[in-house]
N, C-alpha and C. Protein backbone atom coordinates (compact mmCIF):
# COMPACT_ATOMS: atom_id res chain seq x y z
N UNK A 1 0.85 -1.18 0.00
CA UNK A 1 0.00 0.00 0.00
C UNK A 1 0.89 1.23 0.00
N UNK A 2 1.02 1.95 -1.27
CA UNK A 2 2.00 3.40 -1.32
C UNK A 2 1.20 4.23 -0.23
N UNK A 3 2.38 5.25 0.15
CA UNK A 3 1.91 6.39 1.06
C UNK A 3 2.17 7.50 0.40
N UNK A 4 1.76 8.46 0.23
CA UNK A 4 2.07 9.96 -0.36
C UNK A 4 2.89 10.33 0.80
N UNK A 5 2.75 10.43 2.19
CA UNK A 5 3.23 11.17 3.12
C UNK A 5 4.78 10.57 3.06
N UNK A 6 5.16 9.05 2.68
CA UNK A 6 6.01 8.03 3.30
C UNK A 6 6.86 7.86 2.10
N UNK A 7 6.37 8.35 1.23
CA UNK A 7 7.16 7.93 -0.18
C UNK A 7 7.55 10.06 -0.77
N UNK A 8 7.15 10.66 0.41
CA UNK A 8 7.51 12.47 -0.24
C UNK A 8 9.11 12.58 0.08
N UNK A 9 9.57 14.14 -0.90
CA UNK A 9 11.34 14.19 -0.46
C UNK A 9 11.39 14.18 0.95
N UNK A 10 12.30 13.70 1.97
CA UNK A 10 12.54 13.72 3.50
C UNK A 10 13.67 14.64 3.24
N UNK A 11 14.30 15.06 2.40
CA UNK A 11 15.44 15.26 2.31
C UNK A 11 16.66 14.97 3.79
N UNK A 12 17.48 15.75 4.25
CA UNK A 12 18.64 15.25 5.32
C UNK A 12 17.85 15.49 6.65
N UNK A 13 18.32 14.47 7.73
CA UNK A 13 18.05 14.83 8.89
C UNK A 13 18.42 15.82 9.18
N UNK A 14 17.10 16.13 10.26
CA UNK A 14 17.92 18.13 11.37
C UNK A 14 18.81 17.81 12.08
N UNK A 15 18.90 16.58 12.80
CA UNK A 15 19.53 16.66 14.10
C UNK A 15 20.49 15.09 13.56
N UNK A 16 21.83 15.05 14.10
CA UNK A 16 22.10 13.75 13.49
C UNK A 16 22.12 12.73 14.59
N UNK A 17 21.42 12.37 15.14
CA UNK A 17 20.50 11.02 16.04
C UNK A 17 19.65 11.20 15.36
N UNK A 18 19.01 9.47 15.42
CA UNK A 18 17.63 9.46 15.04
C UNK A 18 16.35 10.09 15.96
N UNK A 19 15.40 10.10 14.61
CA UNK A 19 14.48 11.23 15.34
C UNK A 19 13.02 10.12 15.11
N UNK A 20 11.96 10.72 16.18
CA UNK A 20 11.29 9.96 16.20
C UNK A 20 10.63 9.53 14.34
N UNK A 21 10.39 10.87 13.73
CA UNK A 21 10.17 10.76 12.47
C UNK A 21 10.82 9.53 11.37
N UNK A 22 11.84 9.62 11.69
CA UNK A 22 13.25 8.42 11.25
C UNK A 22 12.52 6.73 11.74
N UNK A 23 12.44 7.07 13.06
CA UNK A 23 11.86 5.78 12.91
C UNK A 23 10.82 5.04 12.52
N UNK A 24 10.14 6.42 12.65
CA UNK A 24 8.25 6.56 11.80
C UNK A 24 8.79 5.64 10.30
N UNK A 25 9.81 6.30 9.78
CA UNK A 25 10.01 5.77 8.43
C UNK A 25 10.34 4.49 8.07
N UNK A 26 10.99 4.04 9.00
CA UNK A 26 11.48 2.99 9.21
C UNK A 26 10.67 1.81 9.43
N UNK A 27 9.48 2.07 10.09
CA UNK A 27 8.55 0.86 10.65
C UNK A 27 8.04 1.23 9.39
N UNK A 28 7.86 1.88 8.19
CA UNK A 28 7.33 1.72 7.38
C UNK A 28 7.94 1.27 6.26
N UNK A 29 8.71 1.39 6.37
CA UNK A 29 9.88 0.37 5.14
C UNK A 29 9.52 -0.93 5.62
N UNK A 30 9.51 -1.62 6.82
CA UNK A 30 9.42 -2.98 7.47
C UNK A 30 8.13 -3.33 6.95
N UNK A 31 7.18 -2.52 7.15
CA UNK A 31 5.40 -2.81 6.73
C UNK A 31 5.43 -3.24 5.57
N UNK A 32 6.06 -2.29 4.66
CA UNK A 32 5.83 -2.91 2.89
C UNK A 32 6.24 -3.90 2.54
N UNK A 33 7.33 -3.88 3.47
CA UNK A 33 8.62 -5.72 2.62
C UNK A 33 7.80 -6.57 3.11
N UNK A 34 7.21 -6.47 4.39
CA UNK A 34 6.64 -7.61 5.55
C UNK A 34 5.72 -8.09 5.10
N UNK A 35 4.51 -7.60 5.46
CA UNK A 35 2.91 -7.37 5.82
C UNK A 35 2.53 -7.65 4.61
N UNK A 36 1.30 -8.21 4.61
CA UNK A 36 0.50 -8.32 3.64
C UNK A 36 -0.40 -7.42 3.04
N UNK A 37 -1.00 -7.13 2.12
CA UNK A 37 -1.62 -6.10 1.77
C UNK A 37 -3.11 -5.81 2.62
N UNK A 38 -3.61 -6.50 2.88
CA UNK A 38 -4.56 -6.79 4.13
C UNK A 38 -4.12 -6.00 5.29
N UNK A 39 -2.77 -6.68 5.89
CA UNK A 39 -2.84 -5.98 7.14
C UNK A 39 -1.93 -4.65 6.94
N UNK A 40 -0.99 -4.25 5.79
CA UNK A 40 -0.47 -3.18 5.58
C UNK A 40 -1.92 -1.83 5.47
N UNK A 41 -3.21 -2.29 4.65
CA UNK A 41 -4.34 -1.46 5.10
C UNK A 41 -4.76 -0.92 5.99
N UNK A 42 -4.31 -1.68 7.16
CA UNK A 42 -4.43 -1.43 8.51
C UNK A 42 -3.30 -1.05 9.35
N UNK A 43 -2.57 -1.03 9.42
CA UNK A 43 -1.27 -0.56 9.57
C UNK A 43 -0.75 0.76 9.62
N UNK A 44 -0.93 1.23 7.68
CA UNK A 44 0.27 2.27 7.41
C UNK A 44 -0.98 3.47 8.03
N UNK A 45 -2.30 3.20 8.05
CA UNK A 45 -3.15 4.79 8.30
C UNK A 45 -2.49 4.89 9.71
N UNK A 46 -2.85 3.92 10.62
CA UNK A 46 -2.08 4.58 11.79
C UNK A 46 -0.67 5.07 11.93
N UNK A 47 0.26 4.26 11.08
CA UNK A 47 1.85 5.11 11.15
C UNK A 47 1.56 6.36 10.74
N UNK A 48 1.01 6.92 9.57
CA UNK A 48 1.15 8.15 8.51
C UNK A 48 0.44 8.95 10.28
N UNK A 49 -0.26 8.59 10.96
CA UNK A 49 -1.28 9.27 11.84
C UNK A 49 -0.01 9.75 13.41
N UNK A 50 0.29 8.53 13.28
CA UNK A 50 2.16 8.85 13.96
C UNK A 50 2.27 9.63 13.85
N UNK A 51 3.09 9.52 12.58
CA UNK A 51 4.41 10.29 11.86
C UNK A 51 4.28 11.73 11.68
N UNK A 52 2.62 12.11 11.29
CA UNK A 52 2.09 13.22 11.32
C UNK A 52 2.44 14.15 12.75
N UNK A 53 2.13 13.02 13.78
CA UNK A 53 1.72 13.62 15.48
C UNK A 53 3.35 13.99 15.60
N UNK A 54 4.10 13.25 15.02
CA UNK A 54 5.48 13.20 15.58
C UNK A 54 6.02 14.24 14.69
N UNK A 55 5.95 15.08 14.10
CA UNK A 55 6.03 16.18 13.17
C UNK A 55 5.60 17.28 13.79
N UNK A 56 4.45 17.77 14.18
CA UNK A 56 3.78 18.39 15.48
C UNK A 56 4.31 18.86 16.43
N UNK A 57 4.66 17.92 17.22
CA UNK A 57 5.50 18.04 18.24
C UNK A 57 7.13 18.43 18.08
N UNK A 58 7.57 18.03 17.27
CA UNK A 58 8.85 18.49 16.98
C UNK A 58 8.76 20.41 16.31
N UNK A 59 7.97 20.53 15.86
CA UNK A 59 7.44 21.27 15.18
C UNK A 59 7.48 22.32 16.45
N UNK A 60 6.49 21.83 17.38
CA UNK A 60 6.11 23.11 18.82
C UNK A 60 6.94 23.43 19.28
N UNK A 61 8.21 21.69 19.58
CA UNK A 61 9.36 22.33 20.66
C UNK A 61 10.20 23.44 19.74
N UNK A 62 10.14 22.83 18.70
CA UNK A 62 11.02 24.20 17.71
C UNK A 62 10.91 25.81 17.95
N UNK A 63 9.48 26.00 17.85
CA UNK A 63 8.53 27.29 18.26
C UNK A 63 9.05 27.84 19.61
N UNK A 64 9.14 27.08 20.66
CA UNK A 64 9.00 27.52 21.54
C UNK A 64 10.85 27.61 22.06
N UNK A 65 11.33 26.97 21.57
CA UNK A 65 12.70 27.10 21.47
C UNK A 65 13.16 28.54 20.71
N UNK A 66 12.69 28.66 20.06
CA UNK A 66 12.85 29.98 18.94
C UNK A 66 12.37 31.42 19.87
N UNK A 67 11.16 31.24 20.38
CA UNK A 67 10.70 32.58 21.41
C UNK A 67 11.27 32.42 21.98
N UNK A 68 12.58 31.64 22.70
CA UNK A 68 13.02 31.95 24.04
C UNK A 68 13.99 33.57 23.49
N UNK A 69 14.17 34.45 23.99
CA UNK A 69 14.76 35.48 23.24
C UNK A 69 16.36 35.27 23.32
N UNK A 70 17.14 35.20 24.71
CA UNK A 70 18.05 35.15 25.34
C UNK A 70 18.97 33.95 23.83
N UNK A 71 18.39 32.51 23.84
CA UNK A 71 18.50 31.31 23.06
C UNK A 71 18.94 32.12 21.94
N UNK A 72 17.67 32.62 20.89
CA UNK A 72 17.74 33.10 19.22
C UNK A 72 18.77 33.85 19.45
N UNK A 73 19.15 34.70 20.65
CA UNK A 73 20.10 36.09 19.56
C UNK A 73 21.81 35.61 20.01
N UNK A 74 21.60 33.84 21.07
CA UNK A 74 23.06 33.77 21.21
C UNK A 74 23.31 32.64 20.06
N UNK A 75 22.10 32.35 19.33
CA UNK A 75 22.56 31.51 18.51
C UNK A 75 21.81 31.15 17.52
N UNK A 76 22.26 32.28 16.57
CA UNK A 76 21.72 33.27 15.00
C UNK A 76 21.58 31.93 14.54
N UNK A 77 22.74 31.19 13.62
CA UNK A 77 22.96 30.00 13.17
C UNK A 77 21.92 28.98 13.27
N UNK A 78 21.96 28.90 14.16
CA UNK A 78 21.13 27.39 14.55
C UNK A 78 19.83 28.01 14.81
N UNK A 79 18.94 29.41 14.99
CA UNK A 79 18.33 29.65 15.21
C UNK A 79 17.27 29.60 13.36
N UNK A 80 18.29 30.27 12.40
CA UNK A 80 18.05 29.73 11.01
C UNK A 80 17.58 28.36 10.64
N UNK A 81 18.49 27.88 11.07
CA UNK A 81 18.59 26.42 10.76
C UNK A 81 17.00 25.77 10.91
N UNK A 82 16.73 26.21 12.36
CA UNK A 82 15.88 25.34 12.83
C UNK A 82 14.40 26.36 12.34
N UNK A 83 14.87 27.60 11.65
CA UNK A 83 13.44 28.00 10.97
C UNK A 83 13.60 26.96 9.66
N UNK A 84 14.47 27.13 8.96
CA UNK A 84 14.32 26.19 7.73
C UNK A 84 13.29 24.96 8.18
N UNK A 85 14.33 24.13 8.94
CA UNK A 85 13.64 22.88 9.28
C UNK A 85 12.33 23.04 9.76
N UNK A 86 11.43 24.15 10.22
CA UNK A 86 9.80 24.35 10.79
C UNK A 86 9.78 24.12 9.45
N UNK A 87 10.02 25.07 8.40
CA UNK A 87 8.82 25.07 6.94
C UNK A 87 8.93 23.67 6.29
N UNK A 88 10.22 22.78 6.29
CA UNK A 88 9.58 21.44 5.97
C UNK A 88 8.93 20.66 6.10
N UNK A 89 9.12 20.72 7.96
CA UNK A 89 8.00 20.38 8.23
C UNK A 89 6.33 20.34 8.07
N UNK A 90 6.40 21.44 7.67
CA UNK A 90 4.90 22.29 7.50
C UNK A 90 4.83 21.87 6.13
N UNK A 91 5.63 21.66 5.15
CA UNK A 91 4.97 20.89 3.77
C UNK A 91 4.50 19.13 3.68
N UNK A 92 5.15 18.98 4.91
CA UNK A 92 4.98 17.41 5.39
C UNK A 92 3.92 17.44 5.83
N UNK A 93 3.48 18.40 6.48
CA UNK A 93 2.49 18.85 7.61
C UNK A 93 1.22 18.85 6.17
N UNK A 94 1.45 19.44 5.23
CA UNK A 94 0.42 19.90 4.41
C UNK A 94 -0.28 18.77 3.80
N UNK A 95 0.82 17.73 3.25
CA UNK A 95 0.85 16.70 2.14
C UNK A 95 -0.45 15.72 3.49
N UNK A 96 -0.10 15.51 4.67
CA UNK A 96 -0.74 14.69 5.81
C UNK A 96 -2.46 15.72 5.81
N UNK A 97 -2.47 16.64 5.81
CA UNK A 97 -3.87 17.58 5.46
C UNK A 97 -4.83 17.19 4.23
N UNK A 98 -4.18 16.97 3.51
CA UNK A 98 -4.83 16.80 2.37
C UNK A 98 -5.16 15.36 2.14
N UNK A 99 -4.41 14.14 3.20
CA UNK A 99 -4.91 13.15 2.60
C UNK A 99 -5.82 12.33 4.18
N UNK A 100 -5.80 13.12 4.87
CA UNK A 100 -7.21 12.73 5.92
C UNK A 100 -8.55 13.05 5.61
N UNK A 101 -9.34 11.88 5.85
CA UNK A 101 -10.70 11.99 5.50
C UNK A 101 -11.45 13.30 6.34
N UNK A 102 -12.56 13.93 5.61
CA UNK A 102 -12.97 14.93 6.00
C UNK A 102 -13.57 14.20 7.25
N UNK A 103 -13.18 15.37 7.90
CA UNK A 103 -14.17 15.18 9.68
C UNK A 103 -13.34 14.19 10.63
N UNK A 104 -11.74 14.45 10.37
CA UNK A 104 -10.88 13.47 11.22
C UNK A 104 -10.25 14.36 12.27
């Protein structure tokens, strides 16, 4: 069962440990080789429903990491960085919008 969300560019990790997202991906590489098409039906909606939540959250601590004021202005660099990495998120974020059933 293809995913739009699971099969979009990821391009490079933000952080180099794995991230919960990483592993989101990962149990989904295992689902397709594995699982049968039956239970991959059942399966990948809840990962993509994950992977989404786990996007979110990475997403907030970012936000709220960013308002700290003291944080952004001792560290311009990484303060960039980690705006880049919000807006990818947020196209990941978009592609997961568009493919939930209305009224979820």
């Amino acid at each position: 069962m293809p995913s739009e969300i699971f099969d979009s560019p990821k391009g490079r990790h933000i952080w180099p440990q794995r991230t919960i997202c990483e592993v989101h991906r990962q149990l989904y590489d295992v689902c397709v080789t594995q699982l049968s098409d039956e239970q991959q039906g059942q399966f990948v909606p809840l990962l993509e429903e994950a992977y989404l939540m786990g996007i979110t959250l990475v997403r907030e601590l970012i936000d709220r990491k960013l308002a700290l004021p003291e944080w952004k202005k001792n560290n311009v660099a990484e303060a960039r960085r980690l705006r880049q990495a919000r807006i990818e998120m947020e196209k990941t974020l978009e592609v997961g919008r568009r493919l939930q059933p209305a009224g979820a």
